[in-house]
N, C-alpha and C. Protein backbone atom coordinates (compact mmCIF):
# COMPACT_ATOMS: atom_id res chain seq x y z
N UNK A 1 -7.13 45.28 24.47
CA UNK A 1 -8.53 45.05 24.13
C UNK A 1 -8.62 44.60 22.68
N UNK A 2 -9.66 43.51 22.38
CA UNK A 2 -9.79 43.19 21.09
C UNK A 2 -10.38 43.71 20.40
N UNK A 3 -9.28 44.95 19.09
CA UNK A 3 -9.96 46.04 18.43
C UNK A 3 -11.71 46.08 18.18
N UNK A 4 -12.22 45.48 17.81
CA UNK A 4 -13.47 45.30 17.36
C UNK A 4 -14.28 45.66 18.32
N UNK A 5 -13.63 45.54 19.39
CA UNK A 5 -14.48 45.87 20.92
C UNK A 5 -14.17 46.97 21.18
N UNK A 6 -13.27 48.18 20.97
CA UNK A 6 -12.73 49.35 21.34
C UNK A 6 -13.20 50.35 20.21
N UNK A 7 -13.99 51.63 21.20
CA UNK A 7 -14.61 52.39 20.54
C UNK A 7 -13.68 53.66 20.00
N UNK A 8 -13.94 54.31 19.17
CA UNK A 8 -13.11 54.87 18.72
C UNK A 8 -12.85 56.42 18.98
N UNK A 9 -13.62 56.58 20.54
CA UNK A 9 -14.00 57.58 21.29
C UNK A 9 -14.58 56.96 22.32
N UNK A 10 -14.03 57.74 23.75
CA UNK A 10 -14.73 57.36 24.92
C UNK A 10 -14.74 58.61 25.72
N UNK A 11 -15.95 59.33 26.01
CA UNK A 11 -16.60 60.58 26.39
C UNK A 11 -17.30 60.71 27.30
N UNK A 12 -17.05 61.86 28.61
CA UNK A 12 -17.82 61.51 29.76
C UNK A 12 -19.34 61.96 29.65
N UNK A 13 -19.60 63.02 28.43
CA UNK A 13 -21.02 62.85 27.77
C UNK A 13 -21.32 63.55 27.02
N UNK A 14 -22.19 63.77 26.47
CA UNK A 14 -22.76 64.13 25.16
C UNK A 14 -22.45 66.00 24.83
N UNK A 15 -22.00 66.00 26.13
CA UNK A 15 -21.39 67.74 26.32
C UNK A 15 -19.90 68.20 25.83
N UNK A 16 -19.35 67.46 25.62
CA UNK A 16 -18.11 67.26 25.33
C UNK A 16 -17.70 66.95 24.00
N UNK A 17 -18.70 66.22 23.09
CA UNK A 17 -19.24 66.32 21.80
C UNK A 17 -19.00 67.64 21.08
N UNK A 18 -17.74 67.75 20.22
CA UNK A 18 -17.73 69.07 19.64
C UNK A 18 -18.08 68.84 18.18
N UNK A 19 -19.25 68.81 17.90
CA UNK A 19 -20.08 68.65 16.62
C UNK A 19 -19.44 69.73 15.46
N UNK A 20 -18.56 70.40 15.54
CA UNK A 20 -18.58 71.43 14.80
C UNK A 20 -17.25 70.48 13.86
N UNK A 21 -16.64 70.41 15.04
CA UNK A 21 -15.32 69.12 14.79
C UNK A 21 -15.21 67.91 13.86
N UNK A 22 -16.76 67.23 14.31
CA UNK A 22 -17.19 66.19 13.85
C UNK A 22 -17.53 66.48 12.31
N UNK A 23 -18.39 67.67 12.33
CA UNK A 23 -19.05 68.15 10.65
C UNK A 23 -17.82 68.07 9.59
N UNK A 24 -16.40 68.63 10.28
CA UNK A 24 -15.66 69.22 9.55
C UNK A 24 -15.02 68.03 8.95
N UNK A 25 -15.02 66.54 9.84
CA UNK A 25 -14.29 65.82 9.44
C UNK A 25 -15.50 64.58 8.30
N UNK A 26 -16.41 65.59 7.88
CA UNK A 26 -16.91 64.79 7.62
C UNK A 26 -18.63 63.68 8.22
N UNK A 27 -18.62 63.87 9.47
CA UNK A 27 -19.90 63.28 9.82
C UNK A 27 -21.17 63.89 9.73
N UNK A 28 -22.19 63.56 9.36
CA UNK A 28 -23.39 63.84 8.43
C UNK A 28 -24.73 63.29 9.09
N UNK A 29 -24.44 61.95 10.51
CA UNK A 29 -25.50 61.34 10.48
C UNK A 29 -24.64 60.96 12.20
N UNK A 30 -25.67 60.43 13.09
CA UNK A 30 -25.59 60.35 14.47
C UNK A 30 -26.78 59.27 14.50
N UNK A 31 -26.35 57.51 14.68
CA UNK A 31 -27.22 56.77 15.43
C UNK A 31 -26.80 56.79 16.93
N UNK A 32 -27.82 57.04 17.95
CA UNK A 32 -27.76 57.64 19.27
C UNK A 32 -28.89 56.37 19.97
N UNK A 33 -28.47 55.94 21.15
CA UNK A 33 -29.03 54.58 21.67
C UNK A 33 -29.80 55.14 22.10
N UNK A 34 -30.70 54.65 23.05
CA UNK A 34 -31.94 55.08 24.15
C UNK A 34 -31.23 54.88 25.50
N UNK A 35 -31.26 53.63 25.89
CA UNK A 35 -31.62 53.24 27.72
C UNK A 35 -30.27 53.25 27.85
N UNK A 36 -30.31 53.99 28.96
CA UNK A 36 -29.13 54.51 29.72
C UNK A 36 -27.54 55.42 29.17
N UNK A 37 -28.26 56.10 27.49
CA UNK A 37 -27.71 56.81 26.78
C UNK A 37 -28.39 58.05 27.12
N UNK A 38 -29.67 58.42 26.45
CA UNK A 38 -30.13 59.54 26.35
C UNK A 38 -31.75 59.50 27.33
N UNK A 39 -31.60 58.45 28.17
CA UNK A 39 -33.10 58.28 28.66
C UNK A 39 -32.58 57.08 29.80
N UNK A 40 -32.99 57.21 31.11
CA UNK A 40 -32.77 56.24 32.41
C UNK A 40 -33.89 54.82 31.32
N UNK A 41 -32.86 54.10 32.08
CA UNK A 41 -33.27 52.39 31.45
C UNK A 41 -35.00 52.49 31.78
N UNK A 42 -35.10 51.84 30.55
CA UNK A 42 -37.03 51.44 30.49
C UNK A 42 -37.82 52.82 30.23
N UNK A 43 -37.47 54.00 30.22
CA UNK A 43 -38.39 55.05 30.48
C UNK A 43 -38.07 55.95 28.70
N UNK A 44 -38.99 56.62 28.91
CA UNK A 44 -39.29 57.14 27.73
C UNK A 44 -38.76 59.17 27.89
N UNK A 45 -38.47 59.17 28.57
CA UNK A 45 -38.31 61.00 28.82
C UNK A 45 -36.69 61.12 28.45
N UNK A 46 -36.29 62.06 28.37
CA UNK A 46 -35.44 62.80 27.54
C UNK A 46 -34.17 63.11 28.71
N UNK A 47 -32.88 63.67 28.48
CA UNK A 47 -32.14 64.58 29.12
C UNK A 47 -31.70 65.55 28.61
N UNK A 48 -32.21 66.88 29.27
CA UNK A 48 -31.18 67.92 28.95
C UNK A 48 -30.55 67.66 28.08
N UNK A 49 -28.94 66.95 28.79
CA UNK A 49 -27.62 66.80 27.87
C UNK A 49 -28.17 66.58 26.33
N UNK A 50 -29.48 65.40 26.11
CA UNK A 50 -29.53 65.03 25.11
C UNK A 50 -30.43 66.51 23.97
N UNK A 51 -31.16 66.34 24.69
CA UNK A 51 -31.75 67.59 24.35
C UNK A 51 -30.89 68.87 23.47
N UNK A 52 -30.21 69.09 24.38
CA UNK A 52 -28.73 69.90 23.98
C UNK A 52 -28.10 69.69 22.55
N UNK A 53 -27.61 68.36 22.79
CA UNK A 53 -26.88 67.85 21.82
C UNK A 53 -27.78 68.23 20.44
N UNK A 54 -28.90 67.71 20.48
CA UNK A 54 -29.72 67.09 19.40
C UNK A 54 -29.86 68.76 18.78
N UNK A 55 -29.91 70.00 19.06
CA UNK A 55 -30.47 71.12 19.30
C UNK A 55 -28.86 71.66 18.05
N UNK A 56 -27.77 71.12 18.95
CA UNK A 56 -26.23 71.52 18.28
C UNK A 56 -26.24 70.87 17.05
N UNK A 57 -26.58 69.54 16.86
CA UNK A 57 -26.77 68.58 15.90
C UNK A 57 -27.85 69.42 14.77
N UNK A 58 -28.66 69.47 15.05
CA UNK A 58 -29.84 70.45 14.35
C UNK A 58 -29.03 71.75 13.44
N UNK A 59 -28.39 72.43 14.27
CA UNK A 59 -27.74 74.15 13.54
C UNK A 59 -26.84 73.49 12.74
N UNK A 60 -26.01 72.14 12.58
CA UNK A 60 -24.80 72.03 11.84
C UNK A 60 -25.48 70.94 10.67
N UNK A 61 -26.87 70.26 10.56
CA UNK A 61 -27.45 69.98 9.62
C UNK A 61 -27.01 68.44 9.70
N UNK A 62 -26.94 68.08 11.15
CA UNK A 62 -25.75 66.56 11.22
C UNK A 62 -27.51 65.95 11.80
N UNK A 63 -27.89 64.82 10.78
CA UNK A 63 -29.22 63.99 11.17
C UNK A 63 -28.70 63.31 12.46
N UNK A 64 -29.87 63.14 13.49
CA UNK A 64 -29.65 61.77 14.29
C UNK A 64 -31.12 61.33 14.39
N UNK A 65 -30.88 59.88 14.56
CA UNK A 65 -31.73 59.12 14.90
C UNK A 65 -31.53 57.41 15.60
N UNK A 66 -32.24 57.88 16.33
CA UNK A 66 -32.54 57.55 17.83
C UNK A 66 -32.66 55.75 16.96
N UNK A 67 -31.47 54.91 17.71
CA UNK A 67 -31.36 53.29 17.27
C UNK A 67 -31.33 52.60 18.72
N UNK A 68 -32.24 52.02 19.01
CA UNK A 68 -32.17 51.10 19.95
C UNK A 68 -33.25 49.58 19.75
N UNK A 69 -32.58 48.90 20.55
CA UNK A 69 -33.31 47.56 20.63
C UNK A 69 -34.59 47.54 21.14
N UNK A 70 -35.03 49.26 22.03
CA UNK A 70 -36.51 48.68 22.61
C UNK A 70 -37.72 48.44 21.36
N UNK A 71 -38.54 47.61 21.85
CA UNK A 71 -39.91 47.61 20.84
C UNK A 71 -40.31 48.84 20.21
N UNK A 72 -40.87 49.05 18.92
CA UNK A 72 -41.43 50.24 18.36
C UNK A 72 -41.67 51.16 19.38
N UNK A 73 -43.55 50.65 20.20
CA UNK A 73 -43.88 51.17 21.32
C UNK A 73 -43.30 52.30 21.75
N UNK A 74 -42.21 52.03 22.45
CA UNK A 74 -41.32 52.19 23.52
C UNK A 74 -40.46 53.46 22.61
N UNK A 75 -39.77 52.83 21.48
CA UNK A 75 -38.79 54.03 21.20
C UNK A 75 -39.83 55.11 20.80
N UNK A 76 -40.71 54.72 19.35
CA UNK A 76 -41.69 55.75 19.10
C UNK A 76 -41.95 56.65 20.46
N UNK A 77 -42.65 56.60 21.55
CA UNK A 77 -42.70 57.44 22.45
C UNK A 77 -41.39 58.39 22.77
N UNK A 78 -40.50 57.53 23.25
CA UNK A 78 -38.70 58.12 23.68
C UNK A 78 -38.57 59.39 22.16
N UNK A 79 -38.60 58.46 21.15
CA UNK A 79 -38.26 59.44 19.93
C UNK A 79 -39.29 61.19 19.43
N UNK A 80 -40.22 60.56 19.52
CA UNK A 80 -41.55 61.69 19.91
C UNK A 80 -41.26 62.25 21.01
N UNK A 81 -40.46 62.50 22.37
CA UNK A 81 -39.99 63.14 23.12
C UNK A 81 -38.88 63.88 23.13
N UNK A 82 -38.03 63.28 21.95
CA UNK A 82 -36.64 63.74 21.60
C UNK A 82 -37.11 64.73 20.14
N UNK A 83 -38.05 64.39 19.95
CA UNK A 83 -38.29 64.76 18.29
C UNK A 83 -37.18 64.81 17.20
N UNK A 84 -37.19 63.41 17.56
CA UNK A 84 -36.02 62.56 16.36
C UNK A 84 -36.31 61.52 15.78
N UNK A 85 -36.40 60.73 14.68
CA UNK A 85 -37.07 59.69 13.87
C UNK A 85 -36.13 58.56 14.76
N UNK A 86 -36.47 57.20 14.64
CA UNK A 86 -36.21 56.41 15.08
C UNK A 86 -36.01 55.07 14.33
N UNK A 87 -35.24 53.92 15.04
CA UNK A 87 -35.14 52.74 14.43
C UNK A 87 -35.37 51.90 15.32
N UNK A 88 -36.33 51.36 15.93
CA UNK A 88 -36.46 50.35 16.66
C UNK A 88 -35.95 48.48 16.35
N UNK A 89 -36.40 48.26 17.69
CA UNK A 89 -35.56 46.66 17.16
C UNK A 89 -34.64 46.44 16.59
N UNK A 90 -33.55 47.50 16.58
CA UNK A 90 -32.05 47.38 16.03
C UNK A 90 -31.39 45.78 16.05
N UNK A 91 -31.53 45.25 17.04
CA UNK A 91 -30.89 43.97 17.33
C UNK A 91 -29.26 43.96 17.38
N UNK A 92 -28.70 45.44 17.96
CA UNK A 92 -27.54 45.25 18.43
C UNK A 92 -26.95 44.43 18.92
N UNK A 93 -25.45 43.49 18.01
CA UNK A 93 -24.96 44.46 17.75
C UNK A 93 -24.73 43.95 16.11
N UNK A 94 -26.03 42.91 15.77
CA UNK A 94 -26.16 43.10 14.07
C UNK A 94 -25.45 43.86 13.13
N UNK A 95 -24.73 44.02 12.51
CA UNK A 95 -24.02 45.13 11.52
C UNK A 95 -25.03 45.52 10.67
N UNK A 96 -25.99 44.36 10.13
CA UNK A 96 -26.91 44.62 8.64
C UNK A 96 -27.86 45.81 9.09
N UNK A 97 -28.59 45.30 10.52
CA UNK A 97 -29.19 46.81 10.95
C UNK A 97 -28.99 47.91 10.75
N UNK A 98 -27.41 48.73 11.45
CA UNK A 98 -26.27 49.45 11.92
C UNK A 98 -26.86 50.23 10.11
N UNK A 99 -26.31 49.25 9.15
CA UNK A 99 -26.01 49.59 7.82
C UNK A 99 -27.55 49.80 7.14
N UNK A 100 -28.67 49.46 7.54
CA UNK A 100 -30.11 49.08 7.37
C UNK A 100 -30.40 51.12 7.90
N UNK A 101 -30.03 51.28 8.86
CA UNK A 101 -30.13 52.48 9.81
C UNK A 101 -29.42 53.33 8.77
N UNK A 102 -28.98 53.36 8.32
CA UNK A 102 -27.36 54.23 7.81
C UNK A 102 -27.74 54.67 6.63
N UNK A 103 -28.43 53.77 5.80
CA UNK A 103 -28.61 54.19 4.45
C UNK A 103 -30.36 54.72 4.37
N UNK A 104 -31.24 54.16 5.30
CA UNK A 104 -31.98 55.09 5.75
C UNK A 104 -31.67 57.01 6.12
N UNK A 105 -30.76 57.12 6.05
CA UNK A 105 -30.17 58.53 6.25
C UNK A 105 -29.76 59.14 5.27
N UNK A 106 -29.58 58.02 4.05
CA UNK A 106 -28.84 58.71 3.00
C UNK A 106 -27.29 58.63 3.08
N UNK A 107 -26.85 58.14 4.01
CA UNK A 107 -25.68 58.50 4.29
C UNK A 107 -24.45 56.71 4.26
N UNK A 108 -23.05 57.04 4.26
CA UNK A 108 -22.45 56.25 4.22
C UNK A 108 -22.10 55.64 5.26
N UNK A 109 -21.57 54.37 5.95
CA UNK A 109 -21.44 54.17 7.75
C UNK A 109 -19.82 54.94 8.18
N UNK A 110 -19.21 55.56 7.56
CA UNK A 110 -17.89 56.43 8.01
C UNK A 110 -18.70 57.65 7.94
N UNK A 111 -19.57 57.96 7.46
CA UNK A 111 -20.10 59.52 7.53
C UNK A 111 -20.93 59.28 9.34
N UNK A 112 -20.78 58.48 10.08
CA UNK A 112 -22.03 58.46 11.19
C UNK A 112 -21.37 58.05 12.53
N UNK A 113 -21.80 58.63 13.29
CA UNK A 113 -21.38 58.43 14.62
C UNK A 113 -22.41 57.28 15.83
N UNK A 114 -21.91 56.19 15.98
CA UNK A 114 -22.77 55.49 16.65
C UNK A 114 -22.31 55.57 17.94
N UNK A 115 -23.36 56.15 18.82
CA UNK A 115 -22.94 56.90 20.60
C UNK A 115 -24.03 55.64 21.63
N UNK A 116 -23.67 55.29 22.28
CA UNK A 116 -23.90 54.21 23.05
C UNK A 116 -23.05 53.80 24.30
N UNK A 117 -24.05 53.83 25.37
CA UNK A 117 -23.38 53.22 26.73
C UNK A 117 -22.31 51.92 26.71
N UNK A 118 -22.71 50.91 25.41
CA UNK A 118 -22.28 49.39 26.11
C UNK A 118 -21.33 48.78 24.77
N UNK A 119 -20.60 48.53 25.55
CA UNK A 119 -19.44 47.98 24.29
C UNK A 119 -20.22 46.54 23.65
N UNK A 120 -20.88 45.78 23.80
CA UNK A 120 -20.90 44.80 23.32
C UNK A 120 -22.45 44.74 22.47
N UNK A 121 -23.04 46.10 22.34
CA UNK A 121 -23.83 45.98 21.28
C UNK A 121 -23.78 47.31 20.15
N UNK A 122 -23.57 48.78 21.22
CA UNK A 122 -23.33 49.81 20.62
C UNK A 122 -21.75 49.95 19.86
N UNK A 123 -20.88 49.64 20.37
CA UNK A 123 -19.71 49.56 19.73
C UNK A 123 -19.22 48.58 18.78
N UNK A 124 -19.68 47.45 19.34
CA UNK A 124 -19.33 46.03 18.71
C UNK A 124 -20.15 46.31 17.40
N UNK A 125 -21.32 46.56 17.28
CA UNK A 125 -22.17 46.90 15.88
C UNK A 125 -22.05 47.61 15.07
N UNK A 126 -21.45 48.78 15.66
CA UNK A 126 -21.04 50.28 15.24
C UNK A 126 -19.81 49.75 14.42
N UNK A 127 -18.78 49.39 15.23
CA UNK A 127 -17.40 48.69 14.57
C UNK A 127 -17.25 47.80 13.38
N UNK A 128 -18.73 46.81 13.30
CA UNK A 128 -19.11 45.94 12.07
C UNK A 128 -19.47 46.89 11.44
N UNK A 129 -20.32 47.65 11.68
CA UNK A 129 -20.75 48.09 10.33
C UNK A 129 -20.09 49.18 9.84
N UNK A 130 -18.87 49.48 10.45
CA UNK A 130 -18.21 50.61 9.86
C UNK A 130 -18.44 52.37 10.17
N UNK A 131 -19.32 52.28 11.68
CA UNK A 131 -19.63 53.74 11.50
C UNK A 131 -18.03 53.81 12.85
N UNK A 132 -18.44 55.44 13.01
CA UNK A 132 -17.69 55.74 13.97
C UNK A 132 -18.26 55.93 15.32
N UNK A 133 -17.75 55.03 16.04
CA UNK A 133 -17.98 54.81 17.68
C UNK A 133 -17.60 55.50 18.84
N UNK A 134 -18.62 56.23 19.48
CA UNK A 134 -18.08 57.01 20.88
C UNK A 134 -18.80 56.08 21.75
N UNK A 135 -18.11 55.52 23.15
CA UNK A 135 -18.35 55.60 23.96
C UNK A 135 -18.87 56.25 25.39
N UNK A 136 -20.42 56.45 25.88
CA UNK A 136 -20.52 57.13 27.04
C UNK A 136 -20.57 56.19 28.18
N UNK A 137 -20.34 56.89 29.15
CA UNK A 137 -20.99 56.16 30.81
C UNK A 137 -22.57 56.03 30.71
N UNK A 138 -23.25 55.02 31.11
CA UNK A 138 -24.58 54.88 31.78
C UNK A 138 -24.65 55.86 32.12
N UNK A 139 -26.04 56.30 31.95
CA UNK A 139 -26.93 57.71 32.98
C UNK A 139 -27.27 56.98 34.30
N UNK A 140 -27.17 55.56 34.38
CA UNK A 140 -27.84 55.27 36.11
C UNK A 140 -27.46 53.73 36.30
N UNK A 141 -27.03 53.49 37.51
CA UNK A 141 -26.49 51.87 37.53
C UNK A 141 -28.28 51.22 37.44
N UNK A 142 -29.41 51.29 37.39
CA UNK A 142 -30.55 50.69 37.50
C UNK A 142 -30.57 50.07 35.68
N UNK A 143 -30.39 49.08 35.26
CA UNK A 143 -30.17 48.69 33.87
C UNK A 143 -30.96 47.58 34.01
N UNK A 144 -30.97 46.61 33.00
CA UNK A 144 -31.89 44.92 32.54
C UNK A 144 -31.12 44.08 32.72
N UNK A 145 -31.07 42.94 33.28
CA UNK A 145 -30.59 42.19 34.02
C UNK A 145 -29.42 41.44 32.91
N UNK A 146 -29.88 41.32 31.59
CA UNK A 146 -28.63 40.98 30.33
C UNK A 146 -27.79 42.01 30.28
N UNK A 147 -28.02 43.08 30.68
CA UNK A 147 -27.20 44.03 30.84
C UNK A 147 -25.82 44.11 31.58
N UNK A 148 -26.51 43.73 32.67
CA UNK A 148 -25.70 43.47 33.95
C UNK A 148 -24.40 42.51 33.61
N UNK A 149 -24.79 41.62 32.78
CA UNK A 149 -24.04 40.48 32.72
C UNK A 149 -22.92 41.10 31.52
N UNK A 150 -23.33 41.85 30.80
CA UNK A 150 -22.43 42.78 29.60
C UNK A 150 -21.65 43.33 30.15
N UNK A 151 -22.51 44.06 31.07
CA UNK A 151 -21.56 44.70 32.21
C UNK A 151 -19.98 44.23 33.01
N UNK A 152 -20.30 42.96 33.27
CA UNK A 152 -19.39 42.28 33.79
C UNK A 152 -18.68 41.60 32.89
N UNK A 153 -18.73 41.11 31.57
CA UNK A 153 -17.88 40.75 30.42
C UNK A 153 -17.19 42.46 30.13
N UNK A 154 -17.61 43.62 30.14
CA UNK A 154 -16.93 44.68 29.71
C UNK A 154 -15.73 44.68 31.01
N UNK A 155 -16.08 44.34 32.21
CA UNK A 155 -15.09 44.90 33.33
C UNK A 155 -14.19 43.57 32.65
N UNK A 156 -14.03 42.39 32.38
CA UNK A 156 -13.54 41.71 32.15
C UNK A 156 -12.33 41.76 31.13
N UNK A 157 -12.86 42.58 30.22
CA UNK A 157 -12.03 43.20 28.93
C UNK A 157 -11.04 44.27 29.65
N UNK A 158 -11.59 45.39 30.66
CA UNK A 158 -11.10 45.98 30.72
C UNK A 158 -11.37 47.57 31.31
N UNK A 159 -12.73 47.42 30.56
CA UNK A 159 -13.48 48.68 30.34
C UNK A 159 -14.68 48.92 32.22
N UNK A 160 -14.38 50.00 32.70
CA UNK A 160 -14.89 50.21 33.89
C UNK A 160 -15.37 51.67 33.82
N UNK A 161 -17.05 51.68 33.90
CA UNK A 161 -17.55 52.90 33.51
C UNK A 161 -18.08 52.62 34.78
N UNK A 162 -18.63 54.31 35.46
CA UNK A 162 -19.56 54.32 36.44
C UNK A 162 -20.04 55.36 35.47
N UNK A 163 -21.76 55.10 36.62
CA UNK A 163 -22.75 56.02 35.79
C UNK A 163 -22.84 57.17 35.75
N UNK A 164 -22.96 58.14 35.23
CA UNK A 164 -23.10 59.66 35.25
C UNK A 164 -23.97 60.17 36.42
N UNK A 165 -25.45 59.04 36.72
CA UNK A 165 -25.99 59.88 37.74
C UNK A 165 -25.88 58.72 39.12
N UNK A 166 -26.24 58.72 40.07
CA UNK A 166 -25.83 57.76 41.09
C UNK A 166 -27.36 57.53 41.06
């Protein structure tokens, strides 16, 4: 795989995340995607898992905030459900954003973990701009039709995720 495309963690989900691990080595800050990361594609409600996470993230003093491409609208709601600040219109997989996001935190892009379903905007961006990249599975094969097509350039590379929920 062509490094730039390979995340630097690949995790079956956000449960498996040992934040305590992460603090120790240093990470301080968590950009976390929306659709089909922490919320079924297009919708604004929350998961558990994420829920969870954000809760573990909280006791160890590690910021996240919620980076995705949907419109303000859209994340503002998702983020107000997560009760986590947000960055909309990221334009993954932009680096200047990634780094735009990053220093909004205060923080450096090796201090931050960028967690995202799709190699070719969450990783590929994450990788430019220098943060550190986990890979998850989709929460649901129901995704946006540019998606689909990412989808099939990732099986192409290599990379074959099924979704966490059917």
């Amino acid at each position: 795989m062509i490094p730039i495309l390979k995340p630097d963690y690949s995790v079956e989900s956000l449960q498996v995340l040992n934040l305590k691990d992460w603090h120790q080595k240093g990470i301080r800050g968590v950009l976390i995607d929306l659709d089909n990361t922490i919320s079924p594609w297009r919708k604004t409600t929350i998961t558990q898992e994420a829920f969870d996470f954000f809760e573990r993230a909280a006791v160890l003093e590690i910021q996240v905030l919620l980076f995705s491409n949907a419109a303000a609208a859209r994340a503002g709601v998702a983020a107000a459900n997560a009760k986590i600040p947000f960055f909309p219109s990221a334009k993954k997989p932009l680096p200047w954003k990634f780094k735009q996001a990053v220093k909004t935190m205060g923080l450096k892009p090796q201090q931050v973990l960028m967690i995202g379903d799709q190699i070719f905007t969450d990783t590929l961006g994450g990788n430019l701009a220098g943060c550190v990249t986990v890979l998850l599975p989709p929460l649901e094969a129901n995704e946006y039709g540019g998606t689909k097509i990412l989808r099939f350039m990732e099986r192409m590379i290599g990379v074959k995720q099924k979704p966490r929920k059917s």
